[in-house]
PDB file of N, CA and C in Angstrom:
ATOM      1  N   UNK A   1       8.256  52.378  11.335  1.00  0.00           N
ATOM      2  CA  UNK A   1       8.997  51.936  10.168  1.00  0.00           C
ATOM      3  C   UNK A   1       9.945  50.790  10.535  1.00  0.00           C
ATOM      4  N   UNK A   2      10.632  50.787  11.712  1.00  0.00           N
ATOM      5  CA  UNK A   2      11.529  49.677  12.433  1.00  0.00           C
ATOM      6  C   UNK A   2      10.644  48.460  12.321  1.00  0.00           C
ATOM      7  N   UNK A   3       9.346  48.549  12.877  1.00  0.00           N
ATOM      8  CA  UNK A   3       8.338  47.266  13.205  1.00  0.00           C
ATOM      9  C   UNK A   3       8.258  46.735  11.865  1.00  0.00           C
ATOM     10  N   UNK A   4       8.501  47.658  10.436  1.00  0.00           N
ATOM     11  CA  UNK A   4       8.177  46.604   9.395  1.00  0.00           C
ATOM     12  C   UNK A   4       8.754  46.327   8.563  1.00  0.00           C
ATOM     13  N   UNK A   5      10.287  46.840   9.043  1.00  0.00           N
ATOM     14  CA  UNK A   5      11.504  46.015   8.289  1.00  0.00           C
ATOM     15  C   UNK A   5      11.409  44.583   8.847  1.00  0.00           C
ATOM     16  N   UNK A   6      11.390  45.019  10.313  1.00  0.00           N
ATOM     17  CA  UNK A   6      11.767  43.669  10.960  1.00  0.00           C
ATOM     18  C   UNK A   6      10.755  42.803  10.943  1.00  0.00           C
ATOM     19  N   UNK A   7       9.792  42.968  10.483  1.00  0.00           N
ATOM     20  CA  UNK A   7       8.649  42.115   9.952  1.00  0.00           C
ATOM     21  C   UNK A   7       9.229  41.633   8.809  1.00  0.00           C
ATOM     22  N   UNK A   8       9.096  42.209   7.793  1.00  0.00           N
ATOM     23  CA  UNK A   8       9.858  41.837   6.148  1.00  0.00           C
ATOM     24  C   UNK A   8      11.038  40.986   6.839  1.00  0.00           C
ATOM     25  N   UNK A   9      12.375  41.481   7.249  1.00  0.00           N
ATOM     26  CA  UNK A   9      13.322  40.687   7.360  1.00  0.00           C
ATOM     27  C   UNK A   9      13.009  39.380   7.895  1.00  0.00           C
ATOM     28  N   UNK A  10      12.112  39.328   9.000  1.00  0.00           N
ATOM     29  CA  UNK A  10      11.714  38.058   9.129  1.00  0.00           C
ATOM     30  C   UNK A  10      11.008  37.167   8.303  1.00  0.00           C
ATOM     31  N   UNK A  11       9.451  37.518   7.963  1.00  0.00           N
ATOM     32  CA  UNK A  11       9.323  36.938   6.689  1.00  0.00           C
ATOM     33  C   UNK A  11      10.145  36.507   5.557  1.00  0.00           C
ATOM     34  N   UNK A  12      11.332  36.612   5.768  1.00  0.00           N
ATOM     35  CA  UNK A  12      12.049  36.814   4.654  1.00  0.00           C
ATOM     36  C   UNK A  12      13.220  35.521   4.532  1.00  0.00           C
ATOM     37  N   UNK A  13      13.375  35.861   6.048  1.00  0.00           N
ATOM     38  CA  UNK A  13      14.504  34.707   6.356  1.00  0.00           C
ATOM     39  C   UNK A  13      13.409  33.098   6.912  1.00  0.00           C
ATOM     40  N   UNK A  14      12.196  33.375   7.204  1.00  0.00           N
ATOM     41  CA  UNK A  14      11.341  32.282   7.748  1.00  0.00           C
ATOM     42  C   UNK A  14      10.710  31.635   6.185  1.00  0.00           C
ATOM     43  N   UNK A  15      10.591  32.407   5.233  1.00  0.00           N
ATOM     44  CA  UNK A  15       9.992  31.687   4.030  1.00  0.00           C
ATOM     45  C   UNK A  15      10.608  31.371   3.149  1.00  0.00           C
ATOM     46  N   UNK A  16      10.972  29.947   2.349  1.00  0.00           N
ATOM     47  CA  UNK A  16      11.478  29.524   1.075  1.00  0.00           C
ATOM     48  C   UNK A  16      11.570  30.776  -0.063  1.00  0.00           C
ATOM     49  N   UNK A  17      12.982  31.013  -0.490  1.00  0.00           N
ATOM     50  CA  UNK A  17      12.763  32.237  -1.616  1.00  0.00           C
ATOM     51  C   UNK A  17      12.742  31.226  -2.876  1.00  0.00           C
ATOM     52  N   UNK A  18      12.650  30.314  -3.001  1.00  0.00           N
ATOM     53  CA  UNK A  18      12.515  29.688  -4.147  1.00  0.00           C
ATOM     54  C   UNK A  18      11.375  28.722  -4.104  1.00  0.00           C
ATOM     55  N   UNK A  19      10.099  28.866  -3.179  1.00  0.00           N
ATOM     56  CA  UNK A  19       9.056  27.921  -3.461  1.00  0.00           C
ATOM     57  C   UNK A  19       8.728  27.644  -4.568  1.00  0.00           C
ATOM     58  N   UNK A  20       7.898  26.545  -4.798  1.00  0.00           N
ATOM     59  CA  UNK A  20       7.848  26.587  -5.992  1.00  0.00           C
ATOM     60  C   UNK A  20       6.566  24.950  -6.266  1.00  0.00           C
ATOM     61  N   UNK A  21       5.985  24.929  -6.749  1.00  0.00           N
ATOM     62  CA  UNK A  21       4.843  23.993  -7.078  1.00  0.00           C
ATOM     63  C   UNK A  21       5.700  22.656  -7.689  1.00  0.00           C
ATOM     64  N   UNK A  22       5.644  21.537  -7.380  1.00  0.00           N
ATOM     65  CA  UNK A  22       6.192  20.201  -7.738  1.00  0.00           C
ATOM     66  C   UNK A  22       5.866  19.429  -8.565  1.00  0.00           C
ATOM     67  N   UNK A  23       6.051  18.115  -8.817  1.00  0.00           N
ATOM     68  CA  UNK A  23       4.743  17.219  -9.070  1.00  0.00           C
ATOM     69  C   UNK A  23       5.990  15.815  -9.208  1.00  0.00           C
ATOM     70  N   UNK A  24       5.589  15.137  -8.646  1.00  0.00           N
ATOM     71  CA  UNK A  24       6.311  13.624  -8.287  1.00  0.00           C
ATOM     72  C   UNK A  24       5.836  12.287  -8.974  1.00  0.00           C
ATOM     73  N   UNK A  25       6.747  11.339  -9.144  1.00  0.00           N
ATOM     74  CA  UNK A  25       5.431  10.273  -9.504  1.00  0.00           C
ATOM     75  C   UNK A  25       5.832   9.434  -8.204  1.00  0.00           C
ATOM     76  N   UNK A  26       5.470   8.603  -7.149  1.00  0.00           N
ATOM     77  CA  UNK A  26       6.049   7.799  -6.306  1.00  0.00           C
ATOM     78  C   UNK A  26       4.973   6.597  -6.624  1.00  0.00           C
ATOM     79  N   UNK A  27       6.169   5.384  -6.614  1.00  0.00           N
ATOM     80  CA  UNK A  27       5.850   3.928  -7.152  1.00  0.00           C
ATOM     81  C   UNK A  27       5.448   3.096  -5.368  1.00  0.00           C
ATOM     82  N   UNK A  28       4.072   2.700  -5.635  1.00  0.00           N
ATOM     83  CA  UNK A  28       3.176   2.259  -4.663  1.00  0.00           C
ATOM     84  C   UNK A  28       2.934   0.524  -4.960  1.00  0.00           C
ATOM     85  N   UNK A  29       4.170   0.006  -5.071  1.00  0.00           N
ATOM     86  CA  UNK A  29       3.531  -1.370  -5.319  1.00  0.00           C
ATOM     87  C   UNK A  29       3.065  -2.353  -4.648  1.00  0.00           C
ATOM     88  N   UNK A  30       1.982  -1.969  -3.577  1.00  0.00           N
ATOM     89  CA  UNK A  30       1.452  -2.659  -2.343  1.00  0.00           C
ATOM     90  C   UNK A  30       0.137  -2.655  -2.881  1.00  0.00           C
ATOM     91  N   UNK A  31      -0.207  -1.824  -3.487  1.00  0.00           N
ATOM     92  CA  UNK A  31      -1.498  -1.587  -3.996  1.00  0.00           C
ATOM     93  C   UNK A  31      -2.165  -2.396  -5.256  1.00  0.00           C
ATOM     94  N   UNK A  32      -2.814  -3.418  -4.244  1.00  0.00           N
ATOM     95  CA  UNK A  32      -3.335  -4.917  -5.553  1.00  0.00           C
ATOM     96  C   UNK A  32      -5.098  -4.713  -5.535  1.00  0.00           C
ATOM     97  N   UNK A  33      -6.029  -3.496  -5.270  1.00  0.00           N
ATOM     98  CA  UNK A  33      -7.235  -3.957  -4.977  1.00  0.00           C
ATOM     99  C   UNK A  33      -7.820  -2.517  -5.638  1.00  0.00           C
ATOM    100  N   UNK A  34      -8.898  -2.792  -5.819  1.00  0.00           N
ATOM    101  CA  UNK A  34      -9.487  -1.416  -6.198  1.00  0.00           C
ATOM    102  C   UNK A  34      -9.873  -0.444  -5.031  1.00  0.00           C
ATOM    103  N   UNK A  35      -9.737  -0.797  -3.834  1.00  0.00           N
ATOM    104  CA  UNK A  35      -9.951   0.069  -2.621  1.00  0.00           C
ATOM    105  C   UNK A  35      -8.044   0.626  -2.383  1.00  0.00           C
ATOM    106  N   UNK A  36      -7.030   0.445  -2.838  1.00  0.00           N
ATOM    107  CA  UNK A  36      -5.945   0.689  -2.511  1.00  0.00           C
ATOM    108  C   UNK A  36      -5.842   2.167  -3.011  1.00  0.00           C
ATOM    109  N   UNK A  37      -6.022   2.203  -4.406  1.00  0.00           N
ATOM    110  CA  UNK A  37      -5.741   4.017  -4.935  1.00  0.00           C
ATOM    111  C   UNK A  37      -6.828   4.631  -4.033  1.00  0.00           C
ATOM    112  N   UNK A  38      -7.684   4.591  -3.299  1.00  0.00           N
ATOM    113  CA  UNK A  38      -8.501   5.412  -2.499  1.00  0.00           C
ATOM    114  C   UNK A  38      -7.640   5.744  -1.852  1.00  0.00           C
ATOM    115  N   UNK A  39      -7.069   4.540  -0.999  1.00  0.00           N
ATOM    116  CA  UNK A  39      -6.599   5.137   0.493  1.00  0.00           C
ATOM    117  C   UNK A  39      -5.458   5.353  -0.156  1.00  0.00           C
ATOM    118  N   UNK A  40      -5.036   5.689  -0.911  1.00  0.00           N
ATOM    119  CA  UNK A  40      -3.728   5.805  -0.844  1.00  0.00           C
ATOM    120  C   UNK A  40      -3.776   7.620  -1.228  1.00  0.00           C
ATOM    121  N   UNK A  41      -5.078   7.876  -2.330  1.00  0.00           N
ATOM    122  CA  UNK A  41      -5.059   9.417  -2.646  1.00  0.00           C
ATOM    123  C   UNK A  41      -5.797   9.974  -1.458  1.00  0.00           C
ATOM    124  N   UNK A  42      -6.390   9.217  -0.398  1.00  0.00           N
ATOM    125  CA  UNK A  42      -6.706   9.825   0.266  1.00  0.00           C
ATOM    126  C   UNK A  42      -5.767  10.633   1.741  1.00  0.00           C
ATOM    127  N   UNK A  43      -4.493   9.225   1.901  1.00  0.00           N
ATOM    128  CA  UNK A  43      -3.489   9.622   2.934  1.00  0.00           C
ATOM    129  C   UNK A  43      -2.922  11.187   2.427  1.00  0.00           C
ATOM    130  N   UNK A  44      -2.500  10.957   0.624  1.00  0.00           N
ATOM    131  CA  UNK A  44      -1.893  11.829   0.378  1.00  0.00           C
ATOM    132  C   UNK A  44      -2.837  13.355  -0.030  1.00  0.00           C
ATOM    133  N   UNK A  45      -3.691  13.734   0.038  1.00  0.00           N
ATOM    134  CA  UNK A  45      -4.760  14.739  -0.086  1.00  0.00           C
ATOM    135  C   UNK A  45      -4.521  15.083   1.466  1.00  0.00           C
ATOM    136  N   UNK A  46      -4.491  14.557   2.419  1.00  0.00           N
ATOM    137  CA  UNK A  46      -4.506  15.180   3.615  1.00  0.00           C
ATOM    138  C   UNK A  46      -3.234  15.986   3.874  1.00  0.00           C
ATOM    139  N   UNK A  47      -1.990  15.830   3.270  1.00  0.00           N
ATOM    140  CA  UNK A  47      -0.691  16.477   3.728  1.00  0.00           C
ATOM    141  C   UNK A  47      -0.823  18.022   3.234  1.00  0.00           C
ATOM    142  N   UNK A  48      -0.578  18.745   3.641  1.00  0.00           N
ATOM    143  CA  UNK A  48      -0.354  20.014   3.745  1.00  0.00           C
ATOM    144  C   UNK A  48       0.276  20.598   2.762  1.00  0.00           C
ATOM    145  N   UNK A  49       0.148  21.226   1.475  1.00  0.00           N
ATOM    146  CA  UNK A  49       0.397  21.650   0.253  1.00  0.00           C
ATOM    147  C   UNK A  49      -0.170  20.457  -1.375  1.00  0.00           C
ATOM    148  N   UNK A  50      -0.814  19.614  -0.566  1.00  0.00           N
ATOM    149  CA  UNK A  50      -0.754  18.856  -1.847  1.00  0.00           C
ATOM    150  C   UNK A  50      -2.240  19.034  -2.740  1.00  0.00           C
ATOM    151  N   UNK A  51      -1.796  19.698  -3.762  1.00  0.00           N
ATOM    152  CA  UNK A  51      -2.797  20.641  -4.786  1.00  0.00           C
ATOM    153  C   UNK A  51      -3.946  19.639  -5.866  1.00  0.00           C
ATOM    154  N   UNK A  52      -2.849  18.113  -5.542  1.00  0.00           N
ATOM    155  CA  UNK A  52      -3.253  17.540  -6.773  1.00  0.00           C
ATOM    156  C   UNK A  52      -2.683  15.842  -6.673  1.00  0.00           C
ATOM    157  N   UNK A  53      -3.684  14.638  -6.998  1.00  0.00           N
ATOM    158  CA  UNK A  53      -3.383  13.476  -6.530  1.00  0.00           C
ATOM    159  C   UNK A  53      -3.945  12.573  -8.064  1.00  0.00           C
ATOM    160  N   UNK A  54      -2.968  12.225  -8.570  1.00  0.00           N
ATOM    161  CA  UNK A  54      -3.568  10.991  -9.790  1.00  0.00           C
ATOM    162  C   UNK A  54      -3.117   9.388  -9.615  1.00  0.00           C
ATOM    163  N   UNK A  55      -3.647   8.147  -9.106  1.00  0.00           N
ATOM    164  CA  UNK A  55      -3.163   7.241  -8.602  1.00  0.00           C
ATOM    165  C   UNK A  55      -3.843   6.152  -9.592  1.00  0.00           C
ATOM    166  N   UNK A  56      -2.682   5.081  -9.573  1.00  0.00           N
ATOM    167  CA  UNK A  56      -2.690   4.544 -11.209  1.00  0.00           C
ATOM    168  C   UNK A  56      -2.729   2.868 -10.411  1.00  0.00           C
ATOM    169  N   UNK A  57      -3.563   2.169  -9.932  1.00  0.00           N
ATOM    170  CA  UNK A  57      -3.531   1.028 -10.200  1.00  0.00           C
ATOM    171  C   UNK A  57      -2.711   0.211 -10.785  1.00  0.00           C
ATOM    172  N   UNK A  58      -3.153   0.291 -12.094  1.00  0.00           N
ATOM    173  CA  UNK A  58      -2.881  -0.675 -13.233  1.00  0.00           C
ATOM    174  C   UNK A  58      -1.136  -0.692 -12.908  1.00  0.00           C
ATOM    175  N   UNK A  59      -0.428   0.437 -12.938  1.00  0.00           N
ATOM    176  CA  UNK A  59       0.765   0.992 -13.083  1.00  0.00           C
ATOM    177  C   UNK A  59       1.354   0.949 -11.484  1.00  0.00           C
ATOM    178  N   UNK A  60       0.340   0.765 -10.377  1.00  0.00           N
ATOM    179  CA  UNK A  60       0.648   1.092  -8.893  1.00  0.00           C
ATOM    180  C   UNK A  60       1.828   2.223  -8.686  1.00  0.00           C
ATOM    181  N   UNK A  61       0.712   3.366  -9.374  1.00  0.00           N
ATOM    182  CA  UNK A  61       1.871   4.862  -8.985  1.00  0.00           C
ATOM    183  C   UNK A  61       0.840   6.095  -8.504  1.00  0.00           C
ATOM    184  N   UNK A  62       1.335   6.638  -7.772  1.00  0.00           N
ATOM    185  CA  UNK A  62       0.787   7.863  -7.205  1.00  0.00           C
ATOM    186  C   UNK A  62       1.577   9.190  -7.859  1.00  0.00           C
ATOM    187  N   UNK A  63       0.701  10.227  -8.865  1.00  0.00           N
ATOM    188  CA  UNK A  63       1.627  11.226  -9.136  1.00  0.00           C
ATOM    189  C   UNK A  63       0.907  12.328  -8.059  1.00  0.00           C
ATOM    190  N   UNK A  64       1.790  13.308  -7.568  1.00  0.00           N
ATOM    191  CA  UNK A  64       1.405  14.311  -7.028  1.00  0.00           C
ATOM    192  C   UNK A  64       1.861  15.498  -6.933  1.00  0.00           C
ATOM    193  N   UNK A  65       0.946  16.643  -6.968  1.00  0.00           N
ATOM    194  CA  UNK A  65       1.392  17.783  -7.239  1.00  0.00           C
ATOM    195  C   UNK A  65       1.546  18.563  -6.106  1.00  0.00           C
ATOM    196  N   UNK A  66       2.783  19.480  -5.316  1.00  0.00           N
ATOM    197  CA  UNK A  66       2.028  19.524  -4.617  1.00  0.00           C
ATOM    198  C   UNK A  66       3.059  20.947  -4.122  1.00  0.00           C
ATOM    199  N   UNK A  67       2.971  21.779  -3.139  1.00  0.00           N
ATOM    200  CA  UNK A  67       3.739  23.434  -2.480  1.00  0.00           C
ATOM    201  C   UNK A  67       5.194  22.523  -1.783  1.00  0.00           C
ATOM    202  N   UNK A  68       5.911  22.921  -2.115  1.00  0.00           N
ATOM    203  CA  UNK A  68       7.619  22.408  -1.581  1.00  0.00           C
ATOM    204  C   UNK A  68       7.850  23.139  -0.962  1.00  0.00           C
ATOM    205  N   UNK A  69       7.107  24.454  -0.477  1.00  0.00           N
ATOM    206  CA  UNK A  69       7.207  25.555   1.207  1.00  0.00           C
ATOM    207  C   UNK A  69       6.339  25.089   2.264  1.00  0.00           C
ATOM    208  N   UNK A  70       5.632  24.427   1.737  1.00  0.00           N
ATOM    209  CA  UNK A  70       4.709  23.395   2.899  1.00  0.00           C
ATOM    210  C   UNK A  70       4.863  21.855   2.897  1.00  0.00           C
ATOM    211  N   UNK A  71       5.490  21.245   2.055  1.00  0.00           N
ATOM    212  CA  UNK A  71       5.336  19.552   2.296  1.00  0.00           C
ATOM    213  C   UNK A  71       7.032  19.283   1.306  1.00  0.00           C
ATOM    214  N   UNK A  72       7.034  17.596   1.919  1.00  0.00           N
ATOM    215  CA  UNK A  72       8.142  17.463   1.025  1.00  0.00           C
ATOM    216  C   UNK A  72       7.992  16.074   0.554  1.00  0.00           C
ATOM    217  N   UNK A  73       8.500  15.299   0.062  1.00  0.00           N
ATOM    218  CA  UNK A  73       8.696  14.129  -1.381  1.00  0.00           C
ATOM    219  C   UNK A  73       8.554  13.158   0.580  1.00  0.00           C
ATOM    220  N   UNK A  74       9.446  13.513   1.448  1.00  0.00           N
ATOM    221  CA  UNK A  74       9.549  12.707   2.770  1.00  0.00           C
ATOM    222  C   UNK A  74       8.124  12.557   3.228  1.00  0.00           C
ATOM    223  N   UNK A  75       7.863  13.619   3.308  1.00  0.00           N
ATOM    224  CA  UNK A  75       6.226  13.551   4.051  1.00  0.00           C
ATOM    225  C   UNK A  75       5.341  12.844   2.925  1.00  0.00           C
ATOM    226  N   UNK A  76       5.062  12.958   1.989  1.00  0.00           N
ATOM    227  CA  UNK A  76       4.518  12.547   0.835  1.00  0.00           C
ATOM    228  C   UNK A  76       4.463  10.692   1.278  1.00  0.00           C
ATOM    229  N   UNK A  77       5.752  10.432   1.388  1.00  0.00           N
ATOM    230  CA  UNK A  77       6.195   9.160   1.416  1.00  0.00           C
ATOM    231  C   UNK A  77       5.758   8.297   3.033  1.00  0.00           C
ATOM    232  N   UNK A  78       6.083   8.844   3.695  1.00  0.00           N
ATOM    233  CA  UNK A  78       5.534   9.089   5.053  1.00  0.00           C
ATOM    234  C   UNK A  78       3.940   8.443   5.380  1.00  0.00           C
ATOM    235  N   UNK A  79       3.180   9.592   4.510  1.00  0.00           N
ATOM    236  CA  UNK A  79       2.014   9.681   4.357  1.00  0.00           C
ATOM    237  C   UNK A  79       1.137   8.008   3.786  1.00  0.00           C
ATOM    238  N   UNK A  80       1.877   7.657   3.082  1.00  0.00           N
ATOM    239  CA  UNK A  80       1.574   6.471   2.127  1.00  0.00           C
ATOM    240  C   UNK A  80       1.684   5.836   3.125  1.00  0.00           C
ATOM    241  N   UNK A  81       3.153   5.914   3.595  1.00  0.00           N
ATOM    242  CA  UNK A  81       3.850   4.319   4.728  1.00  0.00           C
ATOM    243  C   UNK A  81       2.794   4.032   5.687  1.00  0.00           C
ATOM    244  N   UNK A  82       2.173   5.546   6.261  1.00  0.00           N
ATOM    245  CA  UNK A  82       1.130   4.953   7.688  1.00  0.00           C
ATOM    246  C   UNK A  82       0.082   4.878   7.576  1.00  0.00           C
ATOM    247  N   UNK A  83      -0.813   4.763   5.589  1.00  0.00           N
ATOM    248  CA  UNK A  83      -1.963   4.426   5.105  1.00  0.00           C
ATOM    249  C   UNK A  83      -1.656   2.971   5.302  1.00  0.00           C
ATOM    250  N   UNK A  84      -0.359   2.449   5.104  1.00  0.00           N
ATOM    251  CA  UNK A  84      -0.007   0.805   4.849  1.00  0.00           C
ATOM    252  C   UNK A  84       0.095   0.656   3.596  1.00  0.00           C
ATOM    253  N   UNK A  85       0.967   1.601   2.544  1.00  0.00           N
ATOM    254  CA  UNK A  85       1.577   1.537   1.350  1.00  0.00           C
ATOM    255  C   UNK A  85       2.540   2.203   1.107  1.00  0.00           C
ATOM    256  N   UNK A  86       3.888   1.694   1.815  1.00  0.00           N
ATOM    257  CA  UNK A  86       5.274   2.279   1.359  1.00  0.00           C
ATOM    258  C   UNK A  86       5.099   2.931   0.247  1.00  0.00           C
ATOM    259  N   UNK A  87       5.913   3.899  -0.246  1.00  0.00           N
ATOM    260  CA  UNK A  87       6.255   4.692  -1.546  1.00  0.00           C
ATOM    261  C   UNK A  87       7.721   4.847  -1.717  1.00  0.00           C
ATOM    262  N   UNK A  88       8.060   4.905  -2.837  1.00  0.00           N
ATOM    263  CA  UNK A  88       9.294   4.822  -3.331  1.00  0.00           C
ATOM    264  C   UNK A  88       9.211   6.402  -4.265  1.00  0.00           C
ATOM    265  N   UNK A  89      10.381   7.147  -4.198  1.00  0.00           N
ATOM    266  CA  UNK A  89       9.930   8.460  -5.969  1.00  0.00           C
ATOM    267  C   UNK A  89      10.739   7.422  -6.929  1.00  0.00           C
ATOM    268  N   UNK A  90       9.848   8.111  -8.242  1.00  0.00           N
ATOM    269  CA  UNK A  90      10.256   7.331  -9.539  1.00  0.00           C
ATOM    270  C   UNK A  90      10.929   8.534  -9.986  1.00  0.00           C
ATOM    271  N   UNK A  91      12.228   8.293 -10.480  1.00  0.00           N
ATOM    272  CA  UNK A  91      12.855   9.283 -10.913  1.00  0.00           C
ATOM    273  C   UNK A  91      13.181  10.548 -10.143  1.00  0.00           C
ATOM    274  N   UNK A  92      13.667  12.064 -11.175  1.00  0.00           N
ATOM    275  CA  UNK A  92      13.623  13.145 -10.295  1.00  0.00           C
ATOM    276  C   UNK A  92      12.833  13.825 -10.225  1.00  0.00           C
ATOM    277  N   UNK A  93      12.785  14.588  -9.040  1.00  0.00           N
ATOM    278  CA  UNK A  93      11.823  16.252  -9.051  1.00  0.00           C
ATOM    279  C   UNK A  93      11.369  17.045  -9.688  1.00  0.00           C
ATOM    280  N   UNK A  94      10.345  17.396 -10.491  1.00  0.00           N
ATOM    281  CA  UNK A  94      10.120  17.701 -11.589  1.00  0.00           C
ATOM    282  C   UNK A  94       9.458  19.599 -10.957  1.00  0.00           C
TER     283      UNK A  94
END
C-alpha cells in the first residue's frame, strides 16, 4: 500500500494538474512559396503533443493545436526557427 501512494504522490507532483489541449495561431512571415506551409506543418507535426496543424499561406500563419503537458508555444516556435521560418504568437493562448 506504501509502494502506491508513493507512486500516486509522485505522479502527482511530476504531472501538470491543469493540462489541458491549446490551439495558437503563430505569424510565419518568411513563408513566400508554395513549398513553405509544407515545411513549416511539417517541422511543427514533429513536436511532441501537437494534435493538429492548419498553415495559411495567403495569411503566412500557422494555427496549432496542440498537449501543454508535453510541448509549449517556445518549442512550437523553436520548431519553425530551425525549419528556417521564425514564428512570432498572434495574440493570446487560447
Amino acid at each position: 500500500m506504501k509502494k502506491l501512494v508513493a507512486l500516486v504522490a509522485l505522479v502527482t507532483l511530476t504531472s501538470p494538474l491543469w493540462a489541458a489541449t491549446q490551439t495558437v495561431t503563430l505569424s510565419v512571415p518568411d513563408m513566400n512559396c508554395a513549398a513553405c506551409p509544407i515545411t513549416v506543418k511539417k517541422a511543427l507535426t514533429k513536436v511532441s503533443g501537437v494534435s493538429k496543424t492548419e498553415v495559411n499561406l495567403d495569411r503566412r500563419e500557422a494555427k496549432v493545436t496542440f498537449d501543454d503537458a508535453k510541448t509549449s508555444v517556445d518549442a512550437l516556435r523553436l520548431a519553425t526557427k530551425d525549419a528556417g521560418y521564425p514564428a512570432t504568437l498572434v495574440g493570446a493562448v487560447k
